[in-house]
Protein backbone atom coordinates (compact mmCIF):
# COMPACT_ATOMS: atom_id res chain seq x y z
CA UNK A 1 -81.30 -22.34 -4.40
CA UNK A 2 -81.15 -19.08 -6.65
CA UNK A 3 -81.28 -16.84 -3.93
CA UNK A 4 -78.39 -18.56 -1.54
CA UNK A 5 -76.12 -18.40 -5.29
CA UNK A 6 -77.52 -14.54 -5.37
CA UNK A 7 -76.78 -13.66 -1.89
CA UNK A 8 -73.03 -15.57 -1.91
CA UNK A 9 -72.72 -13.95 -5.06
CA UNK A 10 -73.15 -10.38 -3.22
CA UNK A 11 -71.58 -11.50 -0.28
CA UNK A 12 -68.37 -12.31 -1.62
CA UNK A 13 -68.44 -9.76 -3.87
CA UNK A 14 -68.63 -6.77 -1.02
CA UNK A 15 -66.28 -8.97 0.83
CA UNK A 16 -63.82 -8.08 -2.13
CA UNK A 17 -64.26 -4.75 -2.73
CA UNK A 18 -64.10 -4.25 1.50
CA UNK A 19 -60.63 -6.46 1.10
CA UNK A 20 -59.35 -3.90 -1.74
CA UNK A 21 -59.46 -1.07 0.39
CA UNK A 22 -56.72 -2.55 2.50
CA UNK A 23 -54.01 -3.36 -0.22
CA UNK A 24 -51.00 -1.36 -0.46
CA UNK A 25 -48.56 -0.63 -3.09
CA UNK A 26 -45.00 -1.46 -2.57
CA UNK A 27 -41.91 0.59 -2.75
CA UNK A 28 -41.73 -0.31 -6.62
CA UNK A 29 -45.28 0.58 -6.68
CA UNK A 30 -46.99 -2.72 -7.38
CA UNK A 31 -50.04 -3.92 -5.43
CA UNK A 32 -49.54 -6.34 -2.68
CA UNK A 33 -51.89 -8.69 -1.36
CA UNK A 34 -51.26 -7.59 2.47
CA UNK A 35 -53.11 -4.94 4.41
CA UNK A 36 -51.30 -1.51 4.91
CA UNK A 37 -49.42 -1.29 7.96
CA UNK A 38 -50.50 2.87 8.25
CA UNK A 39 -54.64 2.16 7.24
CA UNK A 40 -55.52 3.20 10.20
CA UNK A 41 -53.29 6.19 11.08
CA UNK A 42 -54.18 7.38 7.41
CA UNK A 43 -58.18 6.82 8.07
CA UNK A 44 -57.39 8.59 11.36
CA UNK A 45 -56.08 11.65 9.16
CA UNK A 46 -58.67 12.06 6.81
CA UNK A 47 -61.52 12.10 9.18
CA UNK A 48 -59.32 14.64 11.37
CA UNK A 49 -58.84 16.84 8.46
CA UNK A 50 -62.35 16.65 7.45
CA UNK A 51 -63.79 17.85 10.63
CA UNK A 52 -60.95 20.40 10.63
CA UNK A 53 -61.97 21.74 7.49
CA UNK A 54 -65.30 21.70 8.59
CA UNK A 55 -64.88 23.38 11.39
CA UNK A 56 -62.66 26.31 9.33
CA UNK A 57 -65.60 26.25 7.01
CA UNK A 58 -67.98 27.73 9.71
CA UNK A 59 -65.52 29.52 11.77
CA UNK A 60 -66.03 33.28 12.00
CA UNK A 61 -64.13 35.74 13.98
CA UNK A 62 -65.78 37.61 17.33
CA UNK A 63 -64.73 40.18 19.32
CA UNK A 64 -62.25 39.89 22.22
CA UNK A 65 -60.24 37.62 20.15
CA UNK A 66 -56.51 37.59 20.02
CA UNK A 67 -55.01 38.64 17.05
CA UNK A 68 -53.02 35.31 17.59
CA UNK A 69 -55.81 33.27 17.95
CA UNK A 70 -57.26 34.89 13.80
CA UNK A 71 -54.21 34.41 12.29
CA UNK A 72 -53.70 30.64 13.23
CA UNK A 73 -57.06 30.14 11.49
CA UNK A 74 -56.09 32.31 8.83
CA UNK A 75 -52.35 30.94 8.31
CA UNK A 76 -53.43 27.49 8.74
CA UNK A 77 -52.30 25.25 5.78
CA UNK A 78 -55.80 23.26 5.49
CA UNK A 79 -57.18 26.52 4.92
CA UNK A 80 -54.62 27.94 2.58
CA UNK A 81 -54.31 24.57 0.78
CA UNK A 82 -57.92 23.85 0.50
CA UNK A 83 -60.24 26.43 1.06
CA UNK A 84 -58.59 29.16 -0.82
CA UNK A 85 -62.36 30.61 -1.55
CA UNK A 86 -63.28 30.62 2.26
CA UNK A 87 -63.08 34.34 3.11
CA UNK A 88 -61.25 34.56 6.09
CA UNK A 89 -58.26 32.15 4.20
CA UNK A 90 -55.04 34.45 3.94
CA UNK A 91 -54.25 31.92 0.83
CA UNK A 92 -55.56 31.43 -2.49
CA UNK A 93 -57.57 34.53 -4.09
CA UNK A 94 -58.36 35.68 -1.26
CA UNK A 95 -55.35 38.29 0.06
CA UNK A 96 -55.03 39.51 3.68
CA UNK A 97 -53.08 43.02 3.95
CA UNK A 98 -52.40 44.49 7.46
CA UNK A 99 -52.42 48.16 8.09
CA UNK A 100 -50.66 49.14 11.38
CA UNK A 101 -50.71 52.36 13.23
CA UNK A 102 -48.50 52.50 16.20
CA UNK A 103 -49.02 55.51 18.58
CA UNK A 104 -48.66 56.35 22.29
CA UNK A 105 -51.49 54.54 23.19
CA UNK A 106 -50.49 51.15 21.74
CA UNK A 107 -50.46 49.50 18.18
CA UNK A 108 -53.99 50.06 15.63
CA UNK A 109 -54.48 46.90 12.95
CA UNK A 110 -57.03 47.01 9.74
CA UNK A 111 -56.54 43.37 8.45
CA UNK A 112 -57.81 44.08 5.24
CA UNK A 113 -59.20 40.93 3.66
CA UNK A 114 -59.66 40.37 -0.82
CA UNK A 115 -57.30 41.05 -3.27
CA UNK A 116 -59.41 43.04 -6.08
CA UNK A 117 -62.15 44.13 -3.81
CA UNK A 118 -61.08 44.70 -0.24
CA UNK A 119 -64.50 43.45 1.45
CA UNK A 120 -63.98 42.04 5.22
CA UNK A 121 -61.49 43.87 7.59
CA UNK A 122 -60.97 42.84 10.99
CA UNK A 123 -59.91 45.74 13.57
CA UNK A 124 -57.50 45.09 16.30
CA UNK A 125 -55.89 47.38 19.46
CA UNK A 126 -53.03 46.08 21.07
CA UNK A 127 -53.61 42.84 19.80
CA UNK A 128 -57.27 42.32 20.80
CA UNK A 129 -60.09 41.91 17.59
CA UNK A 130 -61.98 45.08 18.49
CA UNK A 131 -64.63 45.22 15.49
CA UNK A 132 -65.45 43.65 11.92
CA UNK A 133 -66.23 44.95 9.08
CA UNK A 134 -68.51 42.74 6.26
């Protein structure tokens, strides 16, 4: 008898804090006893953020890249907003200054990367990541 009162006991109690997950405020901010209309979409978002992030966590540049293709790493918001110590982020402490030289052969980039200590550039010609620098 003790263990069915322990194991209803634990049942209902996980069955509770499951059900809590769902509630939503309203617009005045109060706690409703209905399930959020956007759960999903929102649980949806997180998990696609954190694999985004993830992903921008191990990202490194490689030759042959686009100078497009860097910068939407380096300009993206999840990477501004929340890794501002990843070292390729243009946001937080971590400042990205580009260096152009434009001659008859085409256009030279240094993407000089740190604010105090310059410590990573990335070397483009015409647009194309040529070398990096560590």
């Amino acid at each position: 008898m003790s263990r069915f009162v322990i194991a209803f006991v634990l049942i209902a109690s996980a069955t509770s804090a499951l059900g809590a997950s769902y509630k939503c405020k309203d617009a005045s901010g109060n706690w409703t006893e209905q399930a959020c209309p956007d759960y999903q979409v929102r649980q949806k978002k997180a998990v696609d953020e954190a694999a985004q992030e993830e992903s921008l966590i191990h990202w490194t540049p490689h030759a042959g890249m686009t100078a497009d293709e860097v910068s939407r790493v380096v300009d993206d918001q999840l990477c501004i907003e929340k890794l501002k110590d990843f070292h390729w982020c243009s946001g937080g402490g971590w400042c990205r200054h580009v260096n152009r030289t434009k001659n008859a052969h085409g256009t030279r980039e240094q993407w000089v990367f740190g604010c105090d200590r310059p410590d990573r550039f990335l070397y483009f010609d015409n647009g194309i990541l040529m070398a990096i620098q560590e």
